[in-house]
N, C-alpha and C. Protein backbone atom coordinates (compact mmCIF):
# COMPACT_ATOMS: atom_id res chain seq x y z
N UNK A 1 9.18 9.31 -17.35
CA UNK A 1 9.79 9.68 -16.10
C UNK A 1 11.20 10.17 -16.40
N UNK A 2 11.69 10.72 -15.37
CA UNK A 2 13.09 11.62 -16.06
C UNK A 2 13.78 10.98 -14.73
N UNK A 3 14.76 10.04 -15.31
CA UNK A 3 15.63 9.01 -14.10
C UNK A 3 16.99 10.42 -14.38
N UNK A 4 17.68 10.21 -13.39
CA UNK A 4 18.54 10.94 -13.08
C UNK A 4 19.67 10.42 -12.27
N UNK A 5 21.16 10.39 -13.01
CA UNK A 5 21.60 9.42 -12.68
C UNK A 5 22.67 10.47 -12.31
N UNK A 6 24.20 10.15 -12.04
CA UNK A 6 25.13 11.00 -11.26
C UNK A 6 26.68 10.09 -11.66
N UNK A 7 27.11 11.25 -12.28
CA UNK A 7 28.75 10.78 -12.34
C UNK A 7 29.53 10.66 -10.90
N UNK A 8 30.66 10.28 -10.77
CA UNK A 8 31.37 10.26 -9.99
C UNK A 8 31.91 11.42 -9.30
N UNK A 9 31.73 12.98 -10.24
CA UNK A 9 32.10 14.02 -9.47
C UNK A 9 30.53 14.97 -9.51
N UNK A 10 29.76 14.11 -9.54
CA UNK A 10 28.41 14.45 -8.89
C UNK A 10 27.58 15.34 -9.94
N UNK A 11 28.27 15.44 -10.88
CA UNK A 11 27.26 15.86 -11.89
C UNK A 11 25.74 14.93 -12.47
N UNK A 12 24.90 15.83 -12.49
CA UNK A 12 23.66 15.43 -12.70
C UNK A 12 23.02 14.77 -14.44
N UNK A 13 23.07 13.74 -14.75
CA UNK A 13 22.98 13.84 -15.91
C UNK A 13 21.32 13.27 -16.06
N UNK A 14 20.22 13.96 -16.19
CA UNK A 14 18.98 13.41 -16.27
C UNK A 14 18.35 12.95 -17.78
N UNK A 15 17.67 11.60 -18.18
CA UNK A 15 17.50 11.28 -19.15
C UNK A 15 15.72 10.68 -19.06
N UNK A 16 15.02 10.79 -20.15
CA UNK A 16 13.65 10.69 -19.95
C UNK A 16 13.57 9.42 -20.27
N UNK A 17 12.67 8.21 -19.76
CA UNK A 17 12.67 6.91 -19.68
C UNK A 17 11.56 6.41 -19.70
N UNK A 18 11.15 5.64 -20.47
CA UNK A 18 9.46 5.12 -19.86
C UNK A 18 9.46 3.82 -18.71
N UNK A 19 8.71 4.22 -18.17
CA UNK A 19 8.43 3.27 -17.07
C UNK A 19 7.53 2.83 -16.70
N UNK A 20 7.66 1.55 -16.07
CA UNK A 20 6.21 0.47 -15.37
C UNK A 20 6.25 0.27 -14.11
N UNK A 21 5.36 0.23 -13.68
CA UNK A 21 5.06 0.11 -12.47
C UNK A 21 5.18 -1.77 -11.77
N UNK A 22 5.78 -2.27 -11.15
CA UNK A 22 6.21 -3.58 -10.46
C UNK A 22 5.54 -3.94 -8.96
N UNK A 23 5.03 -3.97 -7.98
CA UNK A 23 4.86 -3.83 -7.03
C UNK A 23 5.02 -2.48 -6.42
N UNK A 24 6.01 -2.24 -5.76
CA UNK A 24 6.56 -1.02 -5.07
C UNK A 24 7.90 -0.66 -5.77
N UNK A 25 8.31 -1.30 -6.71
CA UNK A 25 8.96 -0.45 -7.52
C UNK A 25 8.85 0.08 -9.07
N UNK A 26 9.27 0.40 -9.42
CA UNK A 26 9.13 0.99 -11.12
C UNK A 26 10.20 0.63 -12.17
N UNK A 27 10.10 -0.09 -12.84
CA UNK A 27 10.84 0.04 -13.87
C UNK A 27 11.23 0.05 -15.04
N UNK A 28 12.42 0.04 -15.76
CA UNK A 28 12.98 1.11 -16.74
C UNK A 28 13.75 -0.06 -17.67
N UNK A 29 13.85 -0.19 -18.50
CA UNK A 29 15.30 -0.53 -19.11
C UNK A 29 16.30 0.23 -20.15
N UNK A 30 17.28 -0.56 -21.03
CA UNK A 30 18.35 0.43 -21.18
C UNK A 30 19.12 -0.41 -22.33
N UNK A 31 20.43 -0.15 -22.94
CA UNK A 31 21.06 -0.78 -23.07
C UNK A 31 22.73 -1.14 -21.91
N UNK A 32 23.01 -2.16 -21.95
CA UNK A 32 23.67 -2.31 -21.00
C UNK A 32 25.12 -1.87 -20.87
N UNK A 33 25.29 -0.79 -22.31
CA UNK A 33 26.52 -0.74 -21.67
C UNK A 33 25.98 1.18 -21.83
N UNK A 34 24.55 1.28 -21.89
CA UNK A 34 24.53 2.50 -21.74
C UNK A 34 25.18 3.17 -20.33
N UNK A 35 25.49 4.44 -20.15
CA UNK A 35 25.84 5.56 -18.88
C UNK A 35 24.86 5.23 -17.85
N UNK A 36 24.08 5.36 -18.06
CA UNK A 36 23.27 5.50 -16.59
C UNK A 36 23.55 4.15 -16.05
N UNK A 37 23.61 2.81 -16.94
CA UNK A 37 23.45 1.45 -16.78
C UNK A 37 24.71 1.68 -15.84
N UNK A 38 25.28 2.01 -16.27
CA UNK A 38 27.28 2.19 -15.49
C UNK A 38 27.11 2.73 -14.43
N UNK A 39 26.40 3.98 -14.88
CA UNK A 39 26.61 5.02 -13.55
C UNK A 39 25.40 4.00 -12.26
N UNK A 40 24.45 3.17 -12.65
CA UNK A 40 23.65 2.92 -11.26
C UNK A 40 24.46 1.67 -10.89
N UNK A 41 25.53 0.92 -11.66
CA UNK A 41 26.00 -0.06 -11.36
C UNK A 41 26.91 0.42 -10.12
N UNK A 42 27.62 1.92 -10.38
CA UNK A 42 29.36 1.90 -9.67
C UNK A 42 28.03 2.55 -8.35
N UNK A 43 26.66 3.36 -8.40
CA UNK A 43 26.07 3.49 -7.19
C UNK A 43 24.46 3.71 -7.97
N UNK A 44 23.71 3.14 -6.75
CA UNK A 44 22.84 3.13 -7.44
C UNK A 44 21.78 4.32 -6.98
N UNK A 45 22.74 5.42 -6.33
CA UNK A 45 21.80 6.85 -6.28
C UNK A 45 21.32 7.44 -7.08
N UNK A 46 19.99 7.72 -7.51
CA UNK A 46 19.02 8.74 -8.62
C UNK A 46 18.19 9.47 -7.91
N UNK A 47 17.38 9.73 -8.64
CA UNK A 47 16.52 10.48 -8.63
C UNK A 47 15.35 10.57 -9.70
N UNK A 48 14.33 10.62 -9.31
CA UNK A 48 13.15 10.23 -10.57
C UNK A 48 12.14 11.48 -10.26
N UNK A 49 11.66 12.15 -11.67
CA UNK A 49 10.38 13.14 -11.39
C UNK A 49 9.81 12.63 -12.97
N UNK A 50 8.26 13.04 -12.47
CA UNK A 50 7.72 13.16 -13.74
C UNK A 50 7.93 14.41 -15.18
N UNK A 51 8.03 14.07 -16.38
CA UNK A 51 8.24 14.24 -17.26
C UNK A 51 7.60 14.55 -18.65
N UNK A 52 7.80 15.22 -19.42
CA UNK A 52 6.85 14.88 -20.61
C UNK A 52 7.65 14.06 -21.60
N UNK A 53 7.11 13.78 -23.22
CA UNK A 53 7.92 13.04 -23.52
C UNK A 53 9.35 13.44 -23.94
N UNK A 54 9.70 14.86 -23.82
CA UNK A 54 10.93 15.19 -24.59
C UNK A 54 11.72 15.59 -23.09
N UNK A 55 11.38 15.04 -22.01
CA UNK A 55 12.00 15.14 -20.53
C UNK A 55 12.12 16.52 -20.01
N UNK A 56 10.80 17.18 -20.28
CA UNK A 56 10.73 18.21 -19.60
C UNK A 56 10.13 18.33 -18.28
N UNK A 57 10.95 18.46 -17.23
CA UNK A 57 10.36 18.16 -15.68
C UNK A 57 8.90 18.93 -15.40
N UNK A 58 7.74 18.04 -14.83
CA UNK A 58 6.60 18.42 -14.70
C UNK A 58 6.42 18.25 -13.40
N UNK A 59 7.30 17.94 -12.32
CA UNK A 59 7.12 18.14 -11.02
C UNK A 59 8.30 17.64 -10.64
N UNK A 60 8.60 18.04 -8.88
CA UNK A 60 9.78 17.74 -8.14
C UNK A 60 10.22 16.37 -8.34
N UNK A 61 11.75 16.67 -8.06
CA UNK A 61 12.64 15.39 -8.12
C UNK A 61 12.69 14.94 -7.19
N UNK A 62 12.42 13.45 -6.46
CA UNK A 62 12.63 12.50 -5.42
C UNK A 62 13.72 11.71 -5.55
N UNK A 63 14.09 11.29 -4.12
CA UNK A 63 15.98 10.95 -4.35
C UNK A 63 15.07 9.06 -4.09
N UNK A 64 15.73 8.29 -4.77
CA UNK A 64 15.42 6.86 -5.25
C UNK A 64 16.41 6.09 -5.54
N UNK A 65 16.21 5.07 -5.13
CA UNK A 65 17.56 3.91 -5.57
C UNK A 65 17.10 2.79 -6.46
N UNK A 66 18.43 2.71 -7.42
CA UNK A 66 18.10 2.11 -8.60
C UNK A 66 19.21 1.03 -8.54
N UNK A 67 18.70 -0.38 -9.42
CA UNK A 67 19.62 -1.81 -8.98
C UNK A 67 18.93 -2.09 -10.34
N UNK A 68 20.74 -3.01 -10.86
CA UNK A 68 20.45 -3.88 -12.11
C UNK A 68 19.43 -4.94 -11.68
N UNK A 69 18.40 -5.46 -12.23
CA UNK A 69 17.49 -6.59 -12.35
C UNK A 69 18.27 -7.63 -13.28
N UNK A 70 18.24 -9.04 -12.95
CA UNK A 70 18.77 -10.12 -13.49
C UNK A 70 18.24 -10.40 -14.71
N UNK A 71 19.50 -10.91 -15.77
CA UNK A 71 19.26 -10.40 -17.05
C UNK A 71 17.34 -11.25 -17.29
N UNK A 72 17.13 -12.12 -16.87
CA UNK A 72 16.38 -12.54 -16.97
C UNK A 72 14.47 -11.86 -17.10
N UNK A 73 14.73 -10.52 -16.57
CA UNK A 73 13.80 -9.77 -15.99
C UNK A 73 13.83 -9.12 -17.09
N UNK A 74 14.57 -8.34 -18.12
CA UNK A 74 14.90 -7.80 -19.16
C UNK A 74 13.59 -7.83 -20.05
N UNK A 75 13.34 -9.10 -20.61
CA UNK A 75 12.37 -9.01 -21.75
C UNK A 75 10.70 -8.94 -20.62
N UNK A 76 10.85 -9.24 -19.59
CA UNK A 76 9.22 -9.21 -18.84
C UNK A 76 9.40 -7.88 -18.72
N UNK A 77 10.15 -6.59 -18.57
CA UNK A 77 10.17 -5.00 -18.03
C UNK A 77 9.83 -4.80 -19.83
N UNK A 78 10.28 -5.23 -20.67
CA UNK A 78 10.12 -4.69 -22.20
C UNK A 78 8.40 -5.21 -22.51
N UNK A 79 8.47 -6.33 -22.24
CA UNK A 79 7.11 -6.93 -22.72
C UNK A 79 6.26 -5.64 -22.04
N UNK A 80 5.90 -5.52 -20.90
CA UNK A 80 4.91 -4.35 -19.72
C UNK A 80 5.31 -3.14 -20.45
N UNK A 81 6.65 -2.84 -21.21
CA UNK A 81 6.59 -1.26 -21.27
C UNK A 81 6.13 -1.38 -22.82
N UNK A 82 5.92 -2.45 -23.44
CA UNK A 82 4.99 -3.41 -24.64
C UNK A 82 3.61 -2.63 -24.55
N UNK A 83 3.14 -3.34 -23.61
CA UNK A 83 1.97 -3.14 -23.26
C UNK A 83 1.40 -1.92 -22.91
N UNK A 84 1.93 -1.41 -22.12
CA UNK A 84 1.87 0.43 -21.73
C UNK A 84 1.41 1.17 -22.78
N UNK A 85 2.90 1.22 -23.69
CA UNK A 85 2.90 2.14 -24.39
C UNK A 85 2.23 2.04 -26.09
N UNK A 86 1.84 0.90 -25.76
CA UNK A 86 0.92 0.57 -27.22
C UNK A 86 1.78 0.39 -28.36
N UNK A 87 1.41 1.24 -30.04
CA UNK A 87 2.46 0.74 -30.81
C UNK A 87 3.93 1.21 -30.63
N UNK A 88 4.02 2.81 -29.97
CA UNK A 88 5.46 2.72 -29.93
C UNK A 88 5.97 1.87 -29.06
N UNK A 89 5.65 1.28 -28.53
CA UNK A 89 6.27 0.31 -27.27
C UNK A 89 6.15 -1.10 -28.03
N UNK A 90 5.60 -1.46 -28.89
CA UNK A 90 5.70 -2.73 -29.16
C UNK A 90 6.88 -2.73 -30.64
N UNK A 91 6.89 -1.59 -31.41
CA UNK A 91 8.02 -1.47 -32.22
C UNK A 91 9.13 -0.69 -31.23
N UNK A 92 9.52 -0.70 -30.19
CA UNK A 92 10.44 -0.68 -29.84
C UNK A 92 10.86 -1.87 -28.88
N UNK A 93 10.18 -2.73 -28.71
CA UNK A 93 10.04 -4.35 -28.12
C UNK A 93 10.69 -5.12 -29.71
N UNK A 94 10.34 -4.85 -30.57
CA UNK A 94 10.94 -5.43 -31.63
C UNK A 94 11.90 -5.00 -32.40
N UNK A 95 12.29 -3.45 -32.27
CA UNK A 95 14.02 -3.70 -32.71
C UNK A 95 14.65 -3.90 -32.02
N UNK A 96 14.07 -3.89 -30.47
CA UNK A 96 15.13 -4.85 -29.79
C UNK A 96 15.62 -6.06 -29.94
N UNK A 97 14.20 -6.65 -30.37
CA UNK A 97 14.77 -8.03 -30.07
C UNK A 97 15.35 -8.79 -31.72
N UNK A 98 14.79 -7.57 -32.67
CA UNK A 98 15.14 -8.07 -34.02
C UNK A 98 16.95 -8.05 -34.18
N UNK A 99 17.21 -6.43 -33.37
CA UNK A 99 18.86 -6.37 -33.33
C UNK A 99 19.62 -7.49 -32.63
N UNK A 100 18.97 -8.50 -31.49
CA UNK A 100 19.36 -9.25 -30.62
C UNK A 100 20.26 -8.98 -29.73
N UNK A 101 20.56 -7.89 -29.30
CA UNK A 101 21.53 -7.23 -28.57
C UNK A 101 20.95 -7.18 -27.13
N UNK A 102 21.70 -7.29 -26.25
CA UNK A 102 21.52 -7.62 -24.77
C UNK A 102 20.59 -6.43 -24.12
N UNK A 103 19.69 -6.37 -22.94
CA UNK A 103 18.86 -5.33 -22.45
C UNK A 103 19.50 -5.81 -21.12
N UNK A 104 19.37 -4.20 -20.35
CA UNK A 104 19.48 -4.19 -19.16
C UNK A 104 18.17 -3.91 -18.63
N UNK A 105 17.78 -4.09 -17.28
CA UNK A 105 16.47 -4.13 -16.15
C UNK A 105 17.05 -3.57 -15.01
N UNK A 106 16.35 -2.08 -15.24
CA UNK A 106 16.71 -1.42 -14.01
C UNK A 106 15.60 -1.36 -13.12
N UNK A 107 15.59 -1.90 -11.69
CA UNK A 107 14.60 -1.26 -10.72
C UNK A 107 14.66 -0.54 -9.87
N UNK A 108 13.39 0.35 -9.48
CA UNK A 108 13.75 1.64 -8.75
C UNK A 108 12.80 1.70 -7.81
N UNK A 109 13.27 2.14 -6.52
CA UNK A 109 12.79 2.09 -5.56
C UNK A 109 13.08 3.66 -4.59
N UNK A 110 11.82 4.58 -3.88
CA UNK A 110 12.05 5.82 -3.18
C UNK A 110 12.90 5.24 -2.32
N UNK A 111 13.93 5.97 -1.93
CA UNK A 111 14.74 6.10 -1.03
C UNK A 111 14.35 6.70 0.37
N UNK A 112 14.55 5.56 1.77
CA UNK A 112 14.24 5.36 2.85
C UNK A 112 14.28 6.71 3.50
């Protein structure tokens, strides 16, 4: 999915992300002191379209709101995007957790 996040003077900065599906929302993670992590913290306006894997847009962008998930949620959004994505998802479940460095849990939800 190609999350799309927004500086402060409204520039568009879109980045390709894998994502899971939660109930009615979708989500993503990150590292936490990555940009987008910042940029959905100071607002949490995006935008999400589908993607291929090198984030080439394969259909329209929908405007969506995105919120940090408690750190706690972190390794259950990694474990599912584990599972998803088969081995690249499970060697990237493990240099995460081999580096031990903190994950962020972003969830995303279409905007009302």
């Amino acid at each position: 999915m190609l999350l799309t996040t927004f500086k402060k003077d409204g520039t568009a900065l879109p980045t390709p992300v894998w994502v899971v599906r939660h109930g009615d929302e979708l989500r993503v993670w990150s590292a936490p002191e990555s940009g987008k992590v910042k940029r959905i913290r100071r607002s949490g306006k995006v935008q999400i379209a589908p993607c291929g894997m090198r984030g080439a847009p394969r259909g329209p962008s929908v405007d969506a709101v995105a919120r940090l998930l408690p750190p706690s949620e972190a390794d259950v959004v990694l474990d599912a995007l584990a599972q998803k994505y088969g081995l690249p998802g499970r060697l990237t479940r493990w240099r995460s957790r081999l580096g031990g460095r903190p994950r962020a849990a972003i969830g995303i939800t279409l905007a009302a």
